[in-house]
Protein backbone atom coordinates (compact mmCIF):
# COMPACT_ATOMS: atom_id res chain seq x y z
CA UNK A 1 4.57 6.71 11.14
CA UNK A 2 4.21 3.00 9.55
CA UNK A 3 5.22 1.95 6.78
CA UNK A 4 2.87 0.94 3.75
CA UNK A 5 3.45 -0.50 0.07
CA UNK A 6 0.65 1.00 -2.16
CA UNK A 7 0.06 -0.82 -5.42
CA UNK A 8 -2.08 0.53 -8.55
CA UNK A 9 -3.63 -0.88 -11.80
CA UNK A 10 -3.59 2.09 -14.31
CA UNK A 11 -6.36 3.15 -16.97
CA UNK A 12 -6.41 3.09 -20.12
CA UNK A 13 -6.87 7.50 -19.76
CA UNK A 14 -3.66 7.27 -17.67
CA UNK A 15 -1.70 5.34 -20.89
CA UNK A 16 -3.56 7.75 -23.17
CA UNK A 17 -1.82 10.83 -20.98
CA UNK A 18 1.35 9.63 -20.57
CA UNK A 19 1.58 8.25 -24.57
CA UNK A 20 0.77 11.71 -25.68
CA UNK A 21 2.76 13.62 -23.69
CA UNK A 22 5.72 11.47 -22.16
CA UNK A 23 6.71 12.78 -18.85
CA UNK A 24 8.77 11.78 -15.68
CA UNK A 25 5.95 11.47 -12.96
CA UNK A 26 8.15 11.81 -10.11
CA UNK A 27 7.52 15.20 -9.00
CA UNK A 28 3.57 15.11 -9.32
CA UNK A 29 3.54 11.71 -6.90
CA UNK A 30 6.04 13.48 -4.58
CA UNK A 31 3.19 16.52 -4.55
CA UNK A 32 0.41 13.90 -4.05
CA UNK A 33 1.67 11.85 -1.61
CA UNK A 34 2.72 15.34 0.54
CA UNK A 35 -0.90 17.04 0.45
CA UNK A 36 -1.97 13.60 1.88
CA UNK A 37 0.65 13.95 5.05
CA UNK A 38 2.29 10.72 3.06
CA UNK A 39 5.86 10.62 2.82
CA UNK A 40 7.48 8.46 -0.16
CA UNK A 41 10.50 6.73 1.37
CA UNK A 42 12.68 7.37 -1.47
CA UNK A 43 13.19 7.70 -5.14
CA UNK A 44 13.69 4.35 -5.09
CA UNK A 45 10.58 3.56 -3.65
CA UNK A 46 8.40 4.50 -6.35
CA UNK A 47 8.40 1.75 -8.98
CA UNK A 48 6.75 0.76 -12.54
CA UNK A 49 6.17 -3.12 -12.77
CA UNK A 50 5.11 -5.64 -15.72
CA UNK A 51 2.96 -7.55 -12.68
CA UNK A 52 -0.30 -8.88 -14.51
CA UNK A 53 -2.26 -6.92 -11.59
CA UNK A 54 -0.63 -3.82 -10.84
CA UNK A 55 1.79 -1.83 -13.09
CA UNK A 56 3.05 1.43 -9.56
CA UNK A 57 4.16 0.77 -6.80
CA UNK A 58 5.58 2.67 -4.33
CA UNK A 59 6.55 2.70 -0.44
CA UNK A 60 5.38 5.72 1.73
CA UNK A 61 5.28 6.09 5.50
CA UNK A 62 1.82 7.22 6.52
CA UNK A 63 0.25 8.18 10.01
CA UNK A 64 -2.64 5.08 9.48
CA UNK A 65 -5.30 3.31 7.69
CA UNK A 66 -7.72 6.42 7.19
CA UNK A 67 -5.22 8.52 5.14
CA UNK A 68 -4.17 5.45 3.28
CA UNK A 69 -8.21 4.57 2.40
CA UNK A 70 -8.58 8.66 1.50
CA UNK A 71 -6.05 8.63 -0.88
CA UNK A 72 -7.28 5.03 -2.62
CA UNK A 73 -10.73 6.65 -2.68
CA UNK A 74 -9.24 9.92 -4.17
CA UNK A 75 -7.37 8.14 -6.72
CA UNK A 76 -10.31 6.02 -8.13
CA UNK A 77 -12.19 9.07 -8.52
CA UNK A 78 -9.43 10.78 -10.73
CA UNK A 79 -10.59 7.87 -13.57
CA UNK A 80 -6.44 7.53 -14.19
CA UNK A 81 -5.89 4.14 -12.16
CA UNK A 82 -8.41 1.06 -12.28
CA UNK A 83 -7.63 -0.71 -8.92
CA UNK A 84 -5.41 0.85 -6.13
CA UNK A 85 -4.60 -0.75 -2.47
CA UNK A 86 -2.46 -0.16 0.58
CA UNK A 87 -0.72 -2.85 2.25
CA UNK A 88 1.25 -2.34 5.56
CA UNK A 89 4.90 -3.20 5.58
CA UNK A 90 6.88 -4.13 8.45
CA UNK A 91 10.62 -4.53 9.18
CA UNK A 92 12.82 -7.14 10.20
CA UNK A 93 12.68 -6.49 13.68
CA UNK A 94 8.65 -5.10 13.71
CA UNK A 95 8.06 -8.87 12.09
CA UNK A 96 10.00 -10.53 14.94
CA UNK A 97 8.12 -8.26 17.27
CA UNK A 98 4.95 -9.59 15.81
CA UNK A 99 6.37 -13.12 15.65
CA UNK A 100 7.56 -13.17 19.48
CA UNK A 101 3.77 -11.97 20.07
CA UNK A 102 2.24 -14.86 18.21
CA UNK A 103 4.61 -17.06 19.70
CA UNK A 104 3.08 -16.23 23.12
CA UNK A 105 -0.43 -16.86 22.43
CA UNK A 106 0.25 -20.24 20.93
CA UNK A 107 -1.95 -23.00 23.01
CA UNK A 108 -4.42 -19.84 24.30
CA UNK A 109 -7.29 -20.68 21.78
CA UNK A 110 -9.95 -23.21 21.99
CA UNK A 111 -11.55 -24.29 18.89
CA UNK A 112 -15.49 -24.85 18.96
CA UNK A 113 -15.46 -28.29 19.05
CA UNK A 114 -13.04 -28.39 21.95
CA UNK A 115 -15.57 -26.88 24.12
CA UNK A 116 -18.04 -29.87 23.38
CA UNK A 117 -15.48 -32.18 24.50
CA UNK A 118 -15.84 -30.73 28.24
């Protein structure tokens, strides 16, 4: 499983829910995430934000891409967030993975303009 941060914009329908009838949304993301083969990390994981772009976010492990761009696609279509995205996440030690990687292939490309030069 990998690790992804998903962030979401709600709708004004979502505020109009959730003013009228106040309610702890833990247990209905829990359920969401599940029927998607997601897993949220923890109840810490699932946040609300004042960020100017997003207002949820939460961490969930998830098999790949695909199930990550089903659920953005099913969550659009619900009308109750305006913008939702998936991000991978990596750990300390995946990063340094990915670094030491990088680190190899430095001097391995040749621009275009290099090859004019030749």
């Amino acid at each position: 499983m990998k690790k992804f941060i998903s962030f979401a914009k709600f709708s004004e329908t979502y505020y109009e829910g959730m003013v009228s009838n106040p309610h702890d949304r833990k247990e209905a993301i829990y359920k969401l995430f599940d029927a998607a083969k997601m897993k949220v990390v923890n109840d810490d994981s699932i946040l609300y934000t004042e960020h100017p772009d997003f207002d949820f976010v939460c961490i969930v492990w998830a098999e790949n891409e695909e199930i990550c761009k089903a659920m953005q696609a099913m969550m659009l279509a619900t009308g109750k967030v305006k913008k939702v995205s998936f991000t991978r996440a990596w750990s300390s030690q995946e990063w340094q993975d990915i670094s030491i990687k990088a680190s190899g292939l430095v001097g391995t490309y040749v621009a275009p303009e290099d090859n004019l030069k030749g």
